[in-house]
Protein backbone atom coordinates (compact mmCIF):
# COMPACT_ATOMS: atom_id res chain seq x y z
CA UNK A 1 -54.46 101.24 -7.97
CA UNK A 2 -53.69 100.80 -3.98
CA UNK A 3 -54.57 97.08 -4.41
CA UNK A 4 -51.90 97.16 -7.54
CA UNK A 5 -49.38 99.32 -5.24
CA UNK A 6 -49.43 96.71 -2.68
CA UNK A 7 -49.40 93.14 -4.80
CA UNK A 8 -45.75 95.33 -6.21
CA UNK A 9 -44.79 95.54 -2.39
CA UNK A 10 -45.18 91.74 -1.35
CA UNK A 11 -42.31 89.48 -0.91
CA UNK A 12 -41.96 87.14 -3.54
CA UNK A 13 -41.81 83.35 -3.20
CA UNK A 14 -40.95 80.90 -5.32
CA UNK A 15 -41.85 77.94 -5.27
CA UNK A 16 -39.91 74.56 -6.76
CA UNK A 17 -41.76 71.49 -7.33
CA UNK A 18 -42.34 68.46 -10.64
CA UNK A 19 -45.47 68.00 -8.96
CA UNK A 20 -48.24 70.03 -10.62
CA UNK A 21 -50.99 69.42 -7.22
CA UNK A 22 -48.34 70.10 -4.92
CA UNK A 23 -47.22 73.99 -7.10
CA UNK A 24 -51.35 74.82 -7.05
CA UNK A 25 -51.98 73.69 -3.06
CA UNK A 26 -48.91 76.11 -2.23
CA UNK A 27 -49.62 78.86 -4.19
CA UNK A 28 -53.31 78.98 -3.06
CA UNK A 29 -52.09 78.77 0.59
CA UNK A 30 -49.63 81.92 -0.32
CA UNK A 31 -51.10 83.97 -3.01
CA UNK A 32 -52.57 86.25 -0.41
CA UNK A 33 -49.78 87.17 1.64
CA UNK A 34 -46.88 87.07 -1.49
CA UNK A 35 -46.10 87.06 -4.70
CA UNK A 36 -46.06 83.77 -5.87
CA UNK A 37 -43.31 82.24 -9.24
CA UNK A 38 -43.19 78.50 -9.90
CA UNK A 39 -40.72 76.51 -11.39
CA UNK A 40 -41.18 72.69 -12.35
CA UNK A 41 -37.27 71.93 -11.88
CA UNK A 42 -33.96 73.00 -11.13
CA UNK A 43 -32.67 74.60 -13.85
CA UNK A 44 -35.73 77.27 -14.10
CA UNK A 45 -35.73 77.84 -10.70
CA UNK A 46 -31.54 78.84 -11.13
CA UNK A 47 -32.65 81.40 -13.67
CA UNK A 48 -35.44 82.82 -11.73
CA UNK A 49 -32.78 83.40 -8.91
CA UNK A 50 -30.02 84.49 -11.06
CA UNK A 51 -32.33 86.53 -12.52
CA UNK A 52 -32.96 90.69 -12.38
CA UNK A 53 -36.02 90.21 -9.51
CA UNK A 54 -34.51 87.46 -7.68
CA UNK A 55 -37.49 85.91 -5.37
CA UNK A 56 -36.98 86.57 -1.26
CA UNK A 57 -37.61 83.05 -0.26
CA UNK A 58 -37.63 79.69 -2.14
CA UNK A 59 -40.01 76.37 -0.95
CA UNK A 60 -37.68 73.93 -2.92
CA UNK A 61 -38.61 69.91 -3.24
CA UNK A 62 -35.77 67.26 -3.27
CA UNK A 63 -37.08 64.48 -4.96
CA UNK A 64 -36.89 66.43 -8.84
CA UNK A 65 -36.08 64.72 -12.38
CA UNK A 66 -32.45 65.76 -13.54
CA UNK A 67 -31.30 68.14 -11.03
CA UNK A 68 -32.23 67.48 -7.17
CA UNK A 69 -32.95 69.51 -4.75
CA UNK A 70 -29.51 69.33 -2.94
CA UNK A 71 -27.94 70.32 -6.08
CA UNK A 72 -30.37 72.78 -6.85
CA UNK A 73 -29.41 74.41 -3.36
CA UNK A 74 -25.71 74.05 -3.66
CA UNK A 75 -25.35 76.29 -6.46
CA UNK A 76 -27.78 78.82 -4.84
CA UNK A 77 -25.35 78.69 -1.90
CA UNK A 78 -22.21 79.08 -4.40
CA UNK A 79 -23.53 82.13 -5.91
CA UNK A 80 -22.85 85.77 -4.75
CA UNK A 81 -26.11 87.14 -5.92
CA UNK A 82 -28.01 83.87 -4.72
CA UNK A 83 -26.21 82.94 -0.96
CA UNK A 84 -28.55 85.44 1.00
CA UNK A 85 -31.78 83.97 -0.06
CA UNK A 86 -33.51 81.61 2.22
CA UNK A 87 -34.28 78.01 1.16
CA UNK A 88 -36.80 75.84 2.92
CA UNK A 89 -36.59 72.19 1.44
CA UNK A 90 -40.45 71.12 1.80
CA UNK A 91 -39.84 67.46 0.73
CA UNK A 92 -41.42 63.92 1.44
CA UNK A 93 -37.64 62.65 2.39
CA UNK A 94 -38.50 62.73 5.95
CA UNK A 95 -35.37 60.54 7.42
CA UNK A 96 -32.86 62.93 10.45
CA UNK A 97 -30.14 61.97 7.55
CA UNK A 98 -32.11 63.80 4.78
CA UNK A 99 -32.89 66.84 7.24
CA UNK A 100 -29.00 66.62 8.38
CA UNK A 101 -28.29 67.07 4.33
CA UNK A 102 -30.86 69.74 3.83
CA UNK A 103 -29.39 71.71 6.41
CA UNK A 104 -25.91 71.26 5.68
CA UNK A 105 -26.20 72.14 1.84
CA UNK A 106 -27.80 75.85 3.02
CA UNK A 107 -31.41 75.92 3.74
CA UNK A 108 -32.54 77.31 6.26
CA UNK A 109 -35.66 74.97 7.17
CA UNK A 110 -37.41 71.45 6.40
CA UNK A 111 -41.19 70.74 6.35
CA UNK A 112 -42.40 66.72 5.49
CA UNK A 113 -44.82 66.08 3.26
CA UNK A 114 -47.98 65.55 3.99
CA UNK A 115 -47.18 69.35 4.96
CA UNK A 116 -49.51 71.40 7.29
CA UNK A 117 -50.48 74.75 5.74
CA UNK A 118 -50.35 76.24 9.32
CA UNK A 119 -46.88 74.95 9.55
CA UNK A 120 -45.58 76.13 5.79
CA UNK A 121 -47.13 79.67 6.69
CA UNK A 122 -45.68 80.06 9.91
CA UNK A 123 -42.40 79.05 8.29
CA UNK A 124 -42.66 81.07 5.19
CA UNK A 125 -43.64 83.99 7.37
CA UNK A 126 -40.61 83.86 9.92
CA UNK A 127 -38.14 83.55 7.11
CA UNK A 128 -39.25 86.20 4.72
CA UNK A 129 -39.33 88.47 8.31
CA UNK A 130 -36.01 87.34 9.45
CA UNK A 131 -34.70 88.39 5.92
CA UNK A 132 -35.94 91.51 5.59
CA UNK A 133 -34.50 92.47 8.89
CA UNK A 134 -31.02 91.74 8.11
CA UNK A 135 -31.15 92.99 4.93
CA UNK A 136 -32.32 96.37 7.06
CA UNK A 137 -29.07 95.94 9.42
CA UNK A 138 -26.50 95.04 6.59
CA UNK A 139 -27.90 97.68 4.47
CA UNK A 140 -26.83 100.38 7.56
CA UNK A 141 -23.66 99.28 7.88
CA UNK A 142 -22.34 98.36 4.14
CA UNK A 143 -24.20 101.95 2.80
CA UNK A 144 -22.51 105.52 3.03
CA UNK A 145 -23.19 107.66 5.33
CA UNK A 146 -23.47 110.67 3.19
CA UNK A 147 -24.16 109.37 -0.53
CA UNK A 148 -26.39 106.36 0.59
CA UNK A 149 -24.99 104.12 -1.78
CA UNK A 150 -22.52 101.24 -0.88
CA UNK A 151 -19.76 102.17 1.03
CA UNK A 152 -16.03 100.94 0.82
CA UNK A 153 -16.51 97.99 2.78
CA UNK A 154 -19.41 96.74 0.76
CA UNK A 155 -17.35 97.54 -2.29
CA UNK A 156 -14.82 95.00 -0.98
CA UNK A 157 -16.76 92.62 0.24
CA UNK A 158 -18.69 92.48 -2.89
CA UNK A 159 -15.05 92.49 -5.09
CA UNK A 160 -14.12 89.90 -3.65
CA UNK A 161 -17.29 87.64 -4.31
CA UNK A 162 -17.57 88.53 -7.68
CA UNK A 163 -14.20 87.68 -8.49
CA UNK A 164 -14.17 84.47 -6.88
CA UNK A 165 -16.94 83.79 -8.94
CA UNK A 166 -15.67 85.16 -12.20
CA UNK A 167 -12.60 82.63 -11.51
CA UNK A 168 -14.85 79.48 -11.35
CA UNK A 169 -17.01 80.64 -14.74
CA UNK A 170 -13.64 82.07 -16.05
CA UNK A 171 -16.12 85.07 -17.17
CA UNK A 172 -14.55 88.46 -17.30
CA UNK A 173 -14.72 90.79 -14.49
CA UNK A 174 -14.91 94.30 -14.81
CA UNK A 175 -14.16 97.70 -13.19
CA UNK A 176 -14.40 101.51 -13.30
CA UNK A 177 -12.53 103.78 -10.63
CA UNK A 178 -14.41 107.07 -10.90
CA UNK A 179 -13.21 110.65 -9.48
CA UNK A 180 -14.12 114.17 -9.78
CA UNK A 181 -12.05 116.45 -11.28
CA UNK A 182 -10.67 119.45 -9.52
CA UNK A 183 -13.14 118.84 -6.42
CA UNK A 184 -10.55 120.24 -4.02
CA UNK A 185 -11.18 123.56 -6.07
CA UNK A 186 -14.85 123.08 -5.85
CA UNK A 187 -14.92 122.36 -1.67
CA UNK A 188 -12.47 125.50 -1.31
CA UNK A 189 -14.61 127.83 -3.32
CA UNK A 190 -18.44 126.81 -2.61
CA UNK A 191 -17.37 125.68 0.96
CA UNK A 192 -18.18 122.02 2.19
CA UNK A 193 -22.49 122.15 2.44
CA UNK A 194 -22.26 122.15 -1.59
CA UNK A 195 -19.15 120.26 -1.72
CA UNK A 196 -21.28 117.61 -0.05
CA UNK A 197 -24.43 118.15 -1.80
CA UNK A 198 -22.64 118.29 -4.91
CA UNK A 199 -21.14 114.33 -3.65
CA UNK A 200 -24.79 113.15 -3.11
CA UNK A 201 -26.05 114.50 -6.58
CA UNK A 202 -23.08 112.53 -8.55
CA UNK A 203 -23.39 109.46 -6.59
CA UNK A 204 -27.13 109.27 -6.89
CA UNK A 205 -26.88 109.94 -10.63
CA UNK A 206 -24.13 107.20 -11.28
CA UNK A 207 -26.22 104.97 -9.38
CA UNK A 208 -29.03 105.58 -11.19
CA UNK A 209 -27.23 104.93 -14.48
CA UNK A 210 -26.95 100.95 -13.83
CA UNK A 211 -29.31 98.99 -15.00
CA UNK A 212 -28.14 95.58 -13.78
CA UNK A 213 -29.03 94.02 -9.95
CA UNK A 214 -25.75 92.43 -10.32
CA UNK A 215 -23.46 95.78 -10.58
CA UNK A 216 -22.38 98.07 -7.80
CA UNK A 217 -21.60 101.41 -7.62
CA UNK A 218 -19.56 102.39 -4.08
CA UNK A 219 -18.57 105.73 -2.69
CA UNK A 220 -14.25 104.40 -2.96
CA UNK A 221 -13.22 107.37 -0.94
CA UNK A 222 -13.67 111.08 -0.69
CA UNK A 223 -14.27 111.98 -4.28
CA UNK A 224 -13.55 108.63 -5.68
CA UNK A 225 -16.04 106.30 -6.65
CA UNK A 226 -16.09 102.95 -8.24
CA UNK A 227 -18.09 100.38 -10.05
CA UNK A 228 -18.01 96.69 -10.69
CA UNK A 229 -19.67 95.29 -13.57
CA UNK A 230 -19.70 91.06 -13.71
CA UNK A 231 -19.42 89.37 -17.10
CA UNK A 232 -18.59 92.58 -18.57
CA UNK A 233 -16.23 93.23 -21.28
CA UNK A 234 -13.74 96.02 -21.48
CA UNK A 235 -15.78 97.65 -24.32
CA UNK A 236 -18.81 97.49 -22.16
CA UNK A 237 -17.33 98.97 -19.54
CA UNK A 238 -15.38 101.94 -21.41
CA UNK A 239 -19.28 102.39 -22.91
CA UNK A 240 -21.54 102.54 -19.14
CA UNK A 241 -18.30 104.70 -18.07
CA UNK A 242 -18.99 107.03 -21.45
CA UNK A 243 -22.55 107.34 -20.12
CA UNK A 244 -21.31 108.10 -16.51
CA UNK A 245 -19.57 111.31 -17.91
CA UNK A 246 -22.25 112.33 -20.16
CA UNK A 247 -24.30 111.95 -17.22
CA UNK A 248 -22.54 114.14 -14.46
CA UNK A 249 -21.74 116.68 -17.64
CA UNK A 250 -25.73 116.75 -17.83
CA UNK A 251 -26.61 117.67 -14.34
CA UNK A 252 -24.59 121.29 -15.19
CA UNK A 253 -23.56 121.65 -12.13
CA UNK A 254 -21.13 124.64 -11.88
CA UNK A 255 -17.47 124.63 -11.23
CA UNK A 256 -16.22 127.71 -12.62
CA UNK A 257 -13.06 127.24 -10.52
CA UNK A 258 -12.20 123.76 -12.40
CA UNK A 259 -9.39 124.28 -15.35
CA UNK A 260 -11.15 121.34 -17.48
CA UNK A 261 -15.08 123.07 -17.91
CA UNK A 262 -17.15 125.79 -16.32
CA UNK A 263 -18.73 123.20 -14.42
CA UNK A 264 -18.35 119.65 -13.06
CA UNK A 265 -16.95 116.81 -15.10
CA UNK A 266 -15.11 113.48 -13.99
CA UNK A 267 -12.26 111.28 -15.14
CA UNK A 268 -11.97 107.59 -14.88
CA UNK A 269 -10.45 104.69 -15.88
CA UNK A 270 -11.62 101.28 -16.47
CA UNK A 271 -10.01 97.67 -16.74
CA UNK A 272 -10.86 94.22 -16.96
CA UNK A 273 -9.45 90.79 -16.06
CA UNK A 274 -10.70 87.54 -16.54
CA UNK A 275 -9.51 85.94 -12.49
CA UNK A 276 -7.26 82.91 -12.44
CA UNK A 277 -6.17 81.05 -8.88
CA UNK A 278 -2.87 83.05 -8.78
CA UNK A 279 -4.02 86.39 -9.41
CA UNK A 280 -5.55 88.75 -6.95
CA UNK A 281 -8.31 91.84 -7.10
CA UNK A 282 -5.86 93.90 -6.40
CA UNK A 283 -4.19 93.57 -9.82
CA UNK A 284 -7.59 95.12 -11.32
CA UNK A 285 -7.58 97.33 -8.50
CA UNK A 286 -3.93 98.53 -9.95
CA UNK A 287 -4.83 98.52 -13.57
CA UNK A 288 -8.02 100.41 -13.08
CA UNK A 289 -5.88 103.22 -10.93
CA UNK A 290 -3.57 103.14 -13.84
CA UNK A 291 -6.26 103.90 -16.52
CA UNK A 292 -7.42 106.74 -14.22
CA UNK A 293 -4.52 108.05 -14.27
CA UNK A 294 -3.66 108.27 -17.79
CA UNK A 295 -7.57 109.56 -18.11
CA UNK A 296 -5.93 112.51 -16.14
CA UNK A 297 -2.85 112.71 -17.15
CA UNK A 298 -4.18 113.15 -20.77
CA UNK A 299 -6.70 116.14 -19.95
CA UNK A 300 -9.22 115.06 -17.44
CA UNK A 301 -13.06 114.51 -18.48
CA UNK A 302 -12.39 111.48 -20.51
CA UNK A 303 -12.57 107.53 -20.15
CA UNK A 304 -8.93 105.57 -19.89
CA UNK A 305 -8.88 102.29 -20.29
């Protein structure tokens, strides 16, 4: 079980390569330090990134049928979801023009074949450290104080990424503006401990209600939250945002100062846009607000859209 515990904890690398000696030599060399995925070209090695356990380094070759390495890197580098992770090109194109390339499409090291396997593990091991640290630093500073999930400047950061992105896929971009109803009433009656303890157990269990790496829930402000949901349609996200209020309606906890239920419910409103060049994320900001609003407006504890 402990050995199982810890093969769940190790970084995972993958590894890119047509070559089927070169995929076995590195994944000997790093089985016992990491968690090792392989990918024979470009296109697999995309959806291993893009996908839901995205690997925290990738050894990528150049020299690949159909899609290069360069390529291969580019779009890793164009991606929100994909940018952070660290590429090392470990290639046989050994030229200071090649390495000049390599660098300037996003990786973040080169290693020559014939490779050393002191070298690749030194390399491998410096990287995968150097990640997890600023992951540790950006997580303090783009996570709430109080709630622990991602805090407003995360949410715009992030916002803006995925709608830059949604623009160039014109894929449609979706989001839910989230607030809880009559929570001046609740901090004026129970007093501000439980108003905040009653903030950490709703953001905790709308977190815990996505089941996608790629959406965000964000603490908006005060009692506000709000959640962004790539490639999602409206009726996908009018149906999570159902589940959010079934959700906080589940935890019971009591409000018997609120005019909607005897105890705590939420309203929200949800929108979504598919970005063009001359539109903003403000304007889904706006239309979310607006849905809210009419979510309010018509009785509170509901879903506008």
């Amino acid at each position: 079980m402990n050995d199982q515990i810890e093969k769940q904890a190790l970084s995972v690398v993958l590894i890119v390569d047509d070559e089927p000696g070169n995929i076995r030599i590195l994944v000997e060399l790093l089985r016992p330090y990491y968690t090792t995925r392989v990918a024979v070209n470009g296109e697999t090695a995309l959806r291993i990134a893009t996908s839901d356990n995205p690997p925290d380094l990738i050894l990528l070759d150049i020299m690949m049928p159909g899609m290069d390495g360069y390529e291969v890197c580019r779009r890793l580098k164009a991606d929100p979801y994909t940018q952070h992770i660290p590429v090392i090109f470990i290639t046989a194109k050994d030229s200071e023009e090649d390495q000049i390339t390599g660098f300037e499409t996003g990786a973040v090291d080169y290693v020559t074949k014939p490779f050393s396997p002191v070298i690749v593990k030194a390399r491998v091991k410096t990287h995968v450290e150097l990640k997890k640290f600023r992951e540790f630093y950006e997580g303090l500073s783009l996570r709430d104080g109080l709630t622990c999930i991602a805090n407003r400047r995360r949410f715009d950061e992030y916002l803006n990424a995925t709608w830059n992105m949604s623009r160039r896929e014109s894929s449609p971009l979706s989001l839910i503006l989230i607030d809880i109803d009559h929570f001046k009433l609740f901090n004026d009656n129970y007093g501000h401990k439980a108003g905040d303890a009653c903030l950490i157990q709703v953001a905790q269990a709308l977190a815990a209600s996505l089941r996608r790496s790629v959406d965000l829930m964000a603490r908006y402000g005060g009692e506000e939250f709000a959640c962004i949901l790539p490639n999602t349609t409206l009726d996908g996200a009018t149906s999570l945002a159902e589940k959010f209020r079934e959700g906080i309606m589940s935890l019971q906890i009591s409000h018997a100062y609120s005019p909607t239920a005897n105890y705590l419910t939420i309203s929200q409103g949800a929108a979504t846009m598919i970005p063009s060049s001359d539109t903003s994320p403000d304007i889904l900001i706006k239309a979310a607000d607006a849905a809210l609003y009419r979510s309010k407006k018509a009785g509170r504890n509901m879903v506008g859209s």
